[in-house]
Protein backbone atom coordinates (compact mmCIF):
# COMPACT_ATOMS: atom_id res chain seq x y z
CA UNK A 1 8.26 16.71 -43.38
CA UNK A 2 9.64 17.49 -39.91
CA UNK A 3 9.07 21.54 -38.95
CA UNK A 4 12.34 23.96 -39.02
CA UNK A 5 14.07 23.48 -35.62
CA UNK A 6 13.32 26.78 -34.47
CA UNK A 7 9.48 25.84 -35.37
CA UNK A 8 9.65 22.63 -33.65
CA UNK A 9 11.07 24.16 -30.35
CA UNK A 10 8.64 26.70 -29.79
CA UNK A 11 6.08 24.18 -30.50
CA UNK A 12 7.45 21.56 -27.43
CA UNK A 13 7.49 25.25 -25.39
CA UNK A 14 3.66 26.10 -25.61
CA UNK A 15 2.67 22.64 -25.73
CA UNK A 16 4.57 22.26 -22.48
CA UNK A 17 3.13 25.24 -21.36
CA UNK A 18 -0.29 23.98 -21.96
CA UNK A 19 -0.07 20.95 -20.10
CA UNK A 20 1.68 22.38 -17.00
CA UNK A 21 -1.19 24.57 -16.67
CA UNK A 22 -3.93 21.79 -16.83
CA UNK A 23 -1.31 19.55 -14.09
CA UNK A 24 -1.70 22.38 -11.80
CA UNK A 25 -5.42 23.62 -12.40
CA UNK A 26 -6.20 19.79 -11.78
CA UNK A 27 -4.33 18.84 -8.70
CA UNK A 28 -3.53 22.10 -6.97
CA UNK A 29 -5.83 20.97 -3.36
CA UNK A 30 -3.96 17.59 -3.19
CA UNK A 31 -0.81 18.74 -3.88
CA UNK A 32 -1.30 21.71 -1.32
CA UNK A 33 -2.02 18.20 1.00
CA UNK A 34 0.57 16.71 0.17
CA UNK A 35 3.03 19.79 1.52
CA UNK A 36 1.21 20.55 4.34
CA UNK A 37 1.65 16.40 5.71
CA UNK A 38 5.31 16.76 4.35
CA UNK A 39 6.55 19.40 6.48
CA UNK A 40 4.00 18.56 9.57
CA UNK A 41 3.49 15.28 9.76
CA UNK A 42 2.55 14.79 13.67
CA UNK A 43 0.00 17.99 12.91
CA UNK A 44 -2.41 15.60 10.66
CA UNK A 45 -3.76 11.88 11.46
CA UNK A 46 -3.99 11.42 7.37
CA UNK A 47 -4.74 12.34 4.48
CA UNK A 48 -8.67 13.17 4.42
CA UNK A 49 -8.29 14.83 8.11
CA UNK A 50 -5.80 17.02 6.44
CA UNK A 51 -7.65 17.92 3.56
CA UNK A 52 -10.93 18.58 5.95
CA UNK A 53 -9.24 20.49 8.11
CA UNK A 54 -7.52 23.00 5.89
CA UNK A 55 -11.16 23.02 3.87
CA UNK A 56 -12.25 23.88 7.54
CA UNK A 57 -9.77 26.47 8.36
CA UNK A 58 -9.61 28.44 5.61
CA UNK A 59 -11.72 27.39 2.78
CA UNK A 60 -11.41 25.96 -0.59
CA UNK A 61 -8.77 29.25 -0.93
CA UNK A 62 -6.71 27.47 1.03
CA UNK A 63 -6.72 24.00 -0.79
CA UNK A 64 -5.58 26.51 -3.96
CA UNK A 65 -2.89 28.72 -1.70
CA UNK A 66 0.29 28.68 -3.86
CA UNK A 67 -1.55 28.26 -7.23
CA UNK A 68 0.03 31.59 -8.53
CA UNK A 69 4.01 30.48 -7.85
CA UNK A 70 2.48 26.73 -8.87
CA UNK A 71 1.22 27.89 -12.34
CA UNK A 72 4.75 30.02 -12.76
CA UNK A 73 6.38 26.92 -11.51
CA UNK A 74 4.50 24.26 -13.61
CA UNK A 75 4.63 26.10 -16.77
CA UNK A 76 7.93 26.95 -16.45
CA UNK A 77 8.89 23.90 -15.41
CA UNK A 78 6.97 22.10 -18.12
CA UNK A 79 8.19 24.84 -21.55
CA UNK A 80 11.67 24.01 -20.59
CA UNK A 81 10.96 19.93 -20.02
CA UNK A 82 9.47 19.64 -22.85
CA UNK A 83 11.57 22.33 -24.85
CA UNK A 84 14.63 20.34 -23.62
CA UNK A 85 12.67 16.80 -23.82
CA UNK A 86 13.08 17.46 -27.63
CA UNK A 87 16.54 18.27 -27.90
CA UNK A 88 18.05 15.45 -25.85
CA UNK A 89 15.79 13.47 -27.56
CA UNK A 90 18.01 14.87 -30.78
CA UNK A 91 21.16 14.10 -28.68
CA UNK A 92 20.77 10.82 -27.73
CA UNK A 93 20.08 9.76 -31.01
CA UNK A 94 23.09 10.95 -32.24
CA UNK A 95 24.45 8.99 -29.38
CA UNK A 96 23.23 5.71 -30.00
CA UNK A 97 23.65 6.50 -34.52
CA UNK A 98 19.50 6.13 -34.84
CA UNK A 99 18.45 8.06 -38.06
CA UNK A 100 16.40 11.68 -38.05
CA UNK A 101 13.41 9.86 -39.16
CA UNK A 102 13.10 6.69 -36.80
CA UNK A 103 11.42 6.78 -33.54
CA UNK A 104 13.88 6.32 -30.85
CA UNK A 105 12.60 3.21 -28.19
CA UNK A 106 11.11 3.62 -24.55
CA UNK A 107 14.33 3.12 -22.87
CA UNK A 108 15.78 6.00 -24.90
CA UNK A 109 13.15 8.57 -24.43
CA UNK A 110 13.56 7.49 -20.53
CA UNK A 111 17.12 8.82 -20.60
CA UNK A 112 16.23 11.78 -23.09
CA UNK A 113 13.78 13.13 -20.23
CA UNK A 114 16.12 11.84 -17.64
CA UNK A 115 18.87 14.87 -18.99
CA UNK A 116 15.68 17.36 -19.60
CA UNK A 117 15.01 17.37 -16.02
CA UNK A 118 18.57 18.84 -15.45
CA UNK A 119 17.81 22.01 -17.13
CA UNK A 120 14.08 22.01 -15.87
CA UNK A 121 14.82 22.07 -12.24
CA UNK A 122 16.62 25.49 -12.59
CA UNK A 123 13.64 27.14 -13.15
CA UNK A 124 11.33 25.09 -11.00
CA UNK A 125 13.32 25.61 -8.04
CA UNK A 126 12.59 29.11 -7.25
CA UNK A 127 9.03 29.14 -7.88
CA UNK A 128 8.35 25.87 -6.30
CA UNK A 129 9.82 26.97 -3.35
CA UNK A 130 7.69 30.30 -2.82
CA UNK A 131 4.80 27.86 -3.32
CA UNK A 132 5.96 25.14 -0.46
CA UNK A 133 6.21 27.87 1.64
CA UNK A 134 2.58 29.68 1.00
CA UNK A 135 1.03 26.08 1.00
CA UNK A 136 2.76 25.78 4.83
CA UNK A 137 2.00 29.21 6.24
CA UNK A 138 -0.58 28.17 7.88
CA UNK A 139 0.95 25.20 9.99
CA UNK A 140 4.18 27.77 10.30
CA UNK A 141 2.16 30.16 12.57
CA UNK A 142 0.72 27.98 13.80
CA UNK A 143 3.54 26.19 15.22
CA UNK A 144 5.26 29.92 16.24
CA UNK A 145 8.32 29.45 13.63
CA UNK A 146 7.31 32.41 11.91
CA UNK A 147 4.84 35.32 12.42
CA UNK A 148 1.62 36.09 10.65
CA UNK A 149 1.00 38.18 8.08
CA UNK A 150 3.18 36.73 5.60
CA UNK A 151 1.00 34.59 3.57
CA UNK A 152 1.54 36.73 0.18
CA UNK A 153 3.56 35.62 -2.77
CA UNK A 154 5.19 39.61 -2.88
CA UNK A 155 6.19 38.99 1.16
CA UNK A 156 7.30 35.24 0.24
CA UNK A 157 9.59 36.59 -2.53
CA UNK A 158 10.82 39.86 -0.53
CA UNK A 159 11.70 38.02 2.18
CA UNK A 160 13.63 35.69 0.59
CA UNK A 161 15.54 38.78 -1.45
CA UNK A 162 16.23 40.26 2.03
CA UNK A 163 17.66 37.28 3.89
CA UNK A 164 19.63 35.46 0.82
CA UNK A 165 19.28 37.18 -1.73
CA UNK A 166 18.65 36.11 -5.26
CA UNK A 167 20.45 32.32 -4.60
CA UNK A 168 17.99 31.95 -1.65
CA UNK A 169 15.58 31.17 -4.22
CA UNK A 170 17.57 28.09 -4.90
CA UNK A 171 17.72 26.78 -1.54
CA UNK A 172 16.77 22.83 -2.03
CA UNK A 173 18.31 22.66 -6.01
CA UNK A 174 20.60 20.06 -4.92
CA UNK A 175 17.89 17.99 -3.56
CA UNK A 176 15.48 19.15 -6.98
CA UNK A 177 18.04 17.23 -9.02
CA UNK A 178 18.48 14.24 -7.51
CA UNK A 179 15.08 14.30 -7.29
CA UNK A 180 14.02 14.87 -10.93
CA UNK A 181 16.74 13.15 -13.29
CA UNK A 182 15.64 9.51 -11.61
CA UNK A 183 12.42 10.64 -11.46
CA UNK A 184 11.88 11.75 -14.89
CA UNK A 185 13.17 8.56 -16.29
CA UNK A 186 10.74 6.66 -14.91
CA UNK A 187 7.82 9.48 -15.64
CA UNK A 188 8.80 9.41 -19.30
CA UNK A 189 9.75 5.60 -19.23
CA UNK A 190 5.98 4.88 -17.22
CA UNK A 191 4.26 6.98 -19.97
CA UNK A 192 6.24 5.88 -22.91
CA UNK A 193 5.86 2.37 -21.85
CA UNK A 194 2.04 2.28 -20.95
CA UNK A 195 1.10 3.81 -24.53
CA UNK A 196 3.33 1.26 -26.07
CA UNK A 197 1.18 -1.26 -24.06
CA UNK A 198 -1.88 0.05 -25.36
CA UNK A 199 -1.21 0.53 -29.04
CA UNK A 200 -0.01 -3.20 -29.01
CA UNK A 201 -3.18 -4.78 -27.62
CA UNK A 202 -5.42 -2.25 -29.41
CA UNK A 203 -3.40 -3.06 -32.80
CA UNK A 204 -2.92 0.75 -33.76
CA UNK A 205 0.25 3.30 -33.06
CA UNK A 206 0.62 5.42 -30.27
CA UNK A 207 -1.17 8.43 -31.58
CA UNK A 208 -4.43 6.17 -32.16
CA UNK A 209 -5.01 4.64 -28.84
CA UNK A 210 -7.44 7.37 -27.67
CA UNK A 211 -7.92 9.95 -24.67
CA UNK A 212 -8.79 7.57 -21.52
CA UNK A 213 -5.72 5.49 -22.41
CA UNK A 214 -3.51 8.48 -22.94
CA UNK A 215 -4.47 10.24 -20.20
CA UNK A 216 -4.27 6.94 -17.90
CA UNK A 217 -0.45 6.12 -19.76
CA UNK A 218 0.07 10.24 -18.00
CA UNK A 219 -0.87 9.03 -14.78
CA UNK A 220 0.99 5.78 -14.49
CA UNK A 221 4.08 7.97 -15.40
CA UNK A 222 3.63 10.13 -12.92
CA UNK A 223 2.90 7.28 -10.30
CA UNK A 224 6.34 5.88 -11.30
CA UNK A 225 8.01 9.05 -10.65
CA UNK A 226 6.58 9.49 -7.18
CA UNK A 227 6.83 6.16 -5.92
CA UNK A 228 10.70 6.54 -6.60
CA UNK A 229 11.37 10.09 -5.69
CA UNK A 230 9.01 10.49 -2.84
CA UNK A 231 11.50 10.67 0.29
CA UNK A 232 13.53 13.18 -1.78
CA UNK A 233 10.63 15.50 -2.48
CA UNK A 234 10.11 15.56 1.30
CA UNK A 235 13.47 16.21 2.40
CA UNK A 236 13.18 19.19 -0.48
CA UNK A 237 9.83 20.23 1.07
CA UNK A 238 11.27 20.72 4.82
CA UNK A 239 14.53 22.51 3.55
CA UNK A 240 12.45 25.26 1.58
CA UNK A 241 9.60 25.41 4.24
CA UNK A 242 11.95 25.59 6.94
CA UNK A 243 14.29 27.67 5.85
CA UNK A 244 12.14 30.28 5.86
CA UNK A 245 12.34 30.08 9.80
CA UNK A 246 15.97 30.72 9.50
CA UNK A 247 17.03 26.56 9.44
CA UNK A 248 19.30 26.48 6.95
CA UNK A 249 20.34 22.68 6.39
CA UNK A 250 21.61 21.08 3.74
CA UNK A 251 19.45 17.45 2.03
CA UNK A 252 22.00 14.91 3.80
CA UNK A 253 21.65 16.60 7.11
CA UNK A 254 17.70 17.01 6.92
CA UNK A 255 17.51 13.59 5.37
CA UNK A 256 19.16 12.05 9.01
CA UNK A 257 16.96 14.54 10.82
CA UNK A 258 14.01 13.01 9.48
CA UNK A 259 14.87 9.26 9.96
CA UNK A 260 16.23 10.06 13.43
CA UNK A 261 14.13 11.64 14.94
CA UNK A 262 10.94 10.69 13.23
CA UNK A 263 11.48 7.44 11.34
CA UNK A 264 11.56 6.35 8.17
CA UNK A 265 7.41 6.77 7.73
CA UNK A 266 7.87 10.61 7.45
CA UNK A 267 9.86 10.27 4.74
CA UNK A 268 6.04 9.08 2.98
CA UNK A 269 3.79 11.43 4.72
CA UNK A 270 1.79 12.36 2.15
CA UNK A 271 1.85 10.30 -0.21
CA UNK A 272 -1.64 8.98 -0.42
CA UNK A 273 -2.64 12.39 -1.88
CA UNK A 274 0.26 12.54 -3.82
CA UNK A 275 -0.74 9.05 -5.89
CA UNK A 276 -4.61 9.98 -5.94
CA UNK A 277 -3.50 13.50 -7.56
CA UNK A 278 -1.40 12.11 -10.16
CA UNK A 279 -3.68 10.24 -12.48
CA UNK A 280 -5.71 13.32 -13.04
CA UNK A 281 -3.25 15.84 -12.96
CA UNK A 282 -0.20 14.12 -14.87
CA UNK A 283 -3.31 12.30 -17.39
CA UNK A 284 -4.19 16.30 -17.80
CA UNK A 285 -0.85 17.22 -18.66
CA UNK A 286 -0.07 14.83 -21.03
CA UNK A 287 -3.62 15.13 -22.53
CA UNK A 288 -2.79 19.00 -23.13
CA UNK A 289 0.57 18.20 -24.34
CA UNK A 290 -0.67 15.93 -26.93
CA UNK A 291 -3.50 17.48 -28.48
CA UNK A 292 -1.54 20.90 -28.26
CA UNK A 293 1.35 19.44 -29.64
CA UNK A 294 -0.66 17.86 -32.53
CA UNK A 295 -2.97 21.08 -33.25
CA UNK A 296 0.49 23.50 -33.55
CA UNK A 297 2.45 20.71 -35.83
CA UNK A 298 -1.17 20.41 -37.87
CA UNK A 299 -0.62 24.33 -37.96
CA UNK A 300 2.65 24.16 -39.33
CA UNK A 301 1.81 21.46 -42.20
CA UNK A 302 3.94 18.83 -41.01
């Protein structure tokens, strides 16, 4: 018997929660790569001398700068995807006349995550840009756009108040979107499709095709999603790290800034830690998801 609706939706929330917090508890250091080579990319010769060098500089601290705003971000960002995962799920099966009880196909979840990224990126905006610009202090002193002493989350966030205001925290929302609603169709389609993979050769469902395959279906989903969406997360990346210098430029603008002056190769910097993070992280998430999911809805005899 499926849960009351009320039931069911707090149930996608903590799950969601649950597995945003093992994504970022798994893959904070690369990620924290990943921005630094984004918005510098002539200040690193790759990936491991970036990763040794902030090690150097600062200490594993450093690999973990931003985890605060990154937890806020990823379970925030996670409730509401999943949350909303669940009702578009609900919508586009009303859409496409497929019963309450049948399982709607890959394709279809693809799309149902694809319109849950919408509402997801209003709350992961703000947070993921206080933690872009904590995981980039370091190269922003360095390079004399801003001063030092500013590598708290309270100065990040008062800063922001003082020079924007409250929409200053959505500087780089446009570029969030079109990042996520592609993105997320291919992270849910990836996922969705790998475990279908599985359960056919291993001749059960998709709930019985164990951990390493469920975690591994996570991390091909999220390697679809970054392969796609990678130049736009960089663009985003330089917007909210830069703005903080007082550049204010809008994705279309940066974008052409990028490819002009730098070439097209920028647009990727980073990505090499980026596709090494996501099979733990992303296999994490969906691993906490699952079994969270499936403990709660065991809880609420369904």
């Amino acid at each position: 018997m499926a849960p009351h609706p009320i039931i069911q939706a707090i149930i996608d929330f903590t799950a969601g929660a649950a597995g945003g917090t093992a994504c970022v508890l798994s893959g904070q250091p690369l990620d924290t790569t990943k921005v630094k080579m984004q918005t510098f990319p002539n200040m690193y010769r790759g990936f491991v001398h970036c990763f040794m060098s902030t090690f150097r500089q600062v200490g594993i601290r450093g690999l973990y700068k931003g985890t605060t705003p990154a937890l806020i971000a990823n379970i925030s960002e996670n409730s509401v995807l999943f949350l909303s995962y669940g009702f578009c799920q609900d919508v586009v099966r009303s859409l496409v006349s497929v019963e309450a009880d049948r399982e709607l196909s890959d394709i279809q979840k693809a799309f149902s995550g694809s319109l849950a990224s919408i509402f997801s990126s209003m709350v992961l905006c703000p947070t993921e840009l206080v933690k872009c610009r904590l995981q980039a202090m370091y190269e922003m002193e360095a390079s004399g756009k801003i001063s030092q002493g500013q590598r708290r989350v309270w100065t990040v966030v008062k800063k922001v108040m003082e020079k924007n205001g409250p929409l200053g925290f959505y500087q780089g929302l446009t570029s969030t979107i079109v990042r996520e609603f592609p993105g997320y169709f291919c992270f849910f389609g990836g996922y969705e499709v790998s475990r279908s993979t599985f359960a056919h050769y291993m001749g059960t469902d998709k709930e019985g095709i164990g951990i390493l395959p469920l975690m591994f279906s996570g991390g091909f989903g999220g390697a679809c999603l970054w392969l796609l969406i990678y130049p736009i997360d960089c663009v985003k990346s330089r917007i909210q790290v830069y703005s903080l210098a007082g550049r204010q430029e809008g994705f279309l603008k940066t974008f052409m800034g990028i490819v002009r002056n730098e070439g097209l190769s920028a647009l990727y910097s980073g990505l090499t830690p980026t596709l090494i993070r996501t099979f733990p992280a992303n296999g994490a998430l969906f691993l906490a998801y699952e079994l969270t999911r499936k403990f709660l809805m065991d809880a609420a005899g369904t």
